[in-house]
Protein backbone atom coordinates (compact mmCIF):
# COMPACT_ATOMS: atom_id res chain seq x y z
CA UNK A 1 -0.78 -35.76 10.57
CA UNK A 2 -2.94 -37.47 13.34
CA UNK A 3 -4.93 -34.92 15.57
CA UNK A 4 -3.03 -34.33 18.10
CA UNK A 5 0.28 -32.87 15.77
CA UNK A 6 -2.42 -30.77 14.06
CA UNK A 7 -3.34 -29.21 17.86
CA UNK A 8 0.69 -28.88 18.47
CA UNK A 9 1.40 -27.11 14.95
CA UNK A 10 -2.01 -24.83 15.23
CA UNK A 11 -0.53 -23.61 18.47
CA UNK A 12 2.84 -22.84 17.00
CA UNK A 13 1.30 -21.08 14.16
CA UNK A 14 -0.48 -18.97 16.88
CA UNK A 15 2.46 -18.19 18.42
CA UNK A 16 4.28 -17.27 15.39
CA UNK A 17 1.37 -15.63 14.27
CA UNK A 18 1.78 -13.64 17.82
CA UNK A 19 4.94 -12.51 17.59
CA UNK A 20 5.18 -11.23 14.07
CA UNK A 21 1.95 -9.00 15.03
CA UNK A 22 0.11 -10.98 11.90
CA UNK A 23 -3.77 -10.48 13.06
CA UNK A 24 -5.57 -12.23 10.26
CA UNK A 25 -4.09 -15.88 10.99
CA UNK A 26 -4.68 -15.00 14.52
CA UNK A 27 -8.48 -13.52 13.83
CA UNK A 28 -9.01 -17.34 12.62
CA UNK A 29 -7.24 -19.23 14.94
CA UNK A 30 -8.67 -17.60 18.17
CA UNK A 31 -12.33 -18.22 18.94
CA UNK A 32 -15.04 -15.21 18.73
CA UNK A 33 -15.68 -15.99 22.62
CA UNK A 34 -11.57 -15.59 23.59
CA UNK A 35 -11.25 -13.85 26.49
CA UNK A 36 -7.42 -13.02 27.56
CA UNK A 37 -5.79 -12.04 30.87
CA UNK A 38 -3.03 -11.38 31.36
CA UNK A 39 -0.74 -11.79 34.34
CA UNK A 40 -1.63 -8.12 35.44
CA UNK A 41 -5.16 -9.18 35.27
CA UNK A 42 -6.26 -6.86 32.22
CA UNK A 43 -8.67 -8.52 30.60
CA UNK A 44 -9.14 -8.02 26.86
CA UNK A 45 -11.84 -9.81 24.63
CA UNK A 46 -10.24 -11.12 20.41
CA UNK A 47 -10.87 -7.93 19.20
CA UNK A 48 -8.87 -5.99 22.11
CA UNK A 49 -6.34 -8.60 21.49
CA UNK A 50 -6.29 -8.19 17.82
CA UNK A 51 -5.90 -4.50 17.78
CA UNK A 52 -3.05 -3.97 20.53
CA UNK A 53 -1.30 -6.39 18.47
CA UNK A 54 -2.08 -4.55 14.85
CA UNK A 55 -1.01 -1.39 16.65
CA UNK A 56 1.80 -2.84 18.39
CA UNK A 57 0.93 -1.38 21.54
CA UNK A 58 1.93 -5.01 22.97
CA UNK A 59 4.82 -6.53 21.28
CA UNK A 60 5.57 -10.05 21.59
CA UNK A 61 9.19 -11.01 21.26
CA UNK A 62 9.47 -14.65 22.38
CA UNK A 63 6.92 -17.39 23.44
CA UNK A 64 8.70 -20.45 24.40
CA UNK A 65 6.17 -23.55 25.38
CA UNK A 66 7.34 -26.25 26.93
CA UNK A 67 5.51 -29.41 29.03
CA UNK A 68 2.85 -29.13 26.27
CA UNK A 69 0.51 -32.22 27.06
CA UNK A 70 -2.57 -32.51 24.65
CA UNK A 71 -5.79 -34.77 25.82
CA UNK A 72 -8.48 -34.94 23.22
CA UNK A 73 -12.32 -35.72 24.22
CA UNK A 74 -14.54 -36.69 21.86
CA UNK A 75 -14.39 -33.28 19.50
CA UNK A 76 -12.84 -31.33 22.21
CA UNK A 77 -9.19 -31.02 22.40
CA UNK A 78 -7.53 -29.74 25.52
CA UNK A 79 -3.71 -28.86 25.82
CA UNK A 80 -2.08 -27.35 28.97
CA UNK A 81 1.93 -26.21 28.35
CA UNK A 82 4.55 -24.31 30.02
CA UNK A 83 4.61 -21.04 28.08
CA UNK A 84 7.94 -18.96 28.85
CA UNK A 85 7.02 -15.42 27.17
CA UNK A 86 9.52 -12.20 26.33
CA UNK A 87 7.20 -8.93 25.81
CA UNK A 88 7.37 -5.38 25.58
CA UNK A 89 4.63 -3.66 26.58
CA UNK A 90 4.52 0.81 26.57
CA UNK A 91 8.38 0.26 26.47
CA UNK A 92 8.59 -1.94 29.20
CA UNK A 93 10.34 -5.12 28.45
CA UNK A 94 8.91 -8.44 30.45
CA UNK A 95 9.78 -12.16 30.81
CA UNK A 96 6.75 -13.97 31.91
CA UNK A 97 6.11 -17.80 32.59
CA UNK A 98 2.56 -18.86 32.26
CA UNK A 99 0.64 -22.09 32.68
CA UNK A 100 1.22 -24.89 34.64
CA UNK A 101 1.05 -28.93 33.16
CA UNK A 102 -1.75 -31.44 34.49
């Protein structure tokens, strides 16, 4: 698997990981310094992140990604997608569509 698969399948396993609600791959795929906002403009830090989805307070029931482009840099890898997204959050279902492709 050359490097730029691995970036594709880590970012499917984070979405999986997302919408089963399964924190521990999560706590290793995200990075200590995440910070997260969302479309409403919350913010939430990996630890906020974590724990709304441990408690289900935010569930994720779809996250599409399409248009996914990766670009790698020396060590750094950078990938910018399409990411179509089906969510309930405090009972409210939502269907959201984040990013836009370089």
């Amino acid at each position: 698997m050359n490097a730029e698969q691995l970036i594709r399948e880590r970012k499917l396993d984070r979405a999986r990981a997302t919408i089963s609600g399964d924190v521990e791959p999560l706590s290793d795929i995200l990075g200590d310094s995440l910070v997260w906002v969302h479309s409403s403009a919350r913010v939430e830090s990996k630890g906020d992140l974590l724990r709304a989805l441990s408690a289900r307070a935010t569930r994720y029931l779809g996250i599409d990604l399409d248009d996914q482009v990766v670009r790698l840099r020396g060590g750094v890898a950078i990938m910018t997608s399409l990411a179509r997204t089906h969510a309930e959050t405090a009972g409210t279902e939502r269907s959201l569509r984040n990013g836009t492709p370089l």
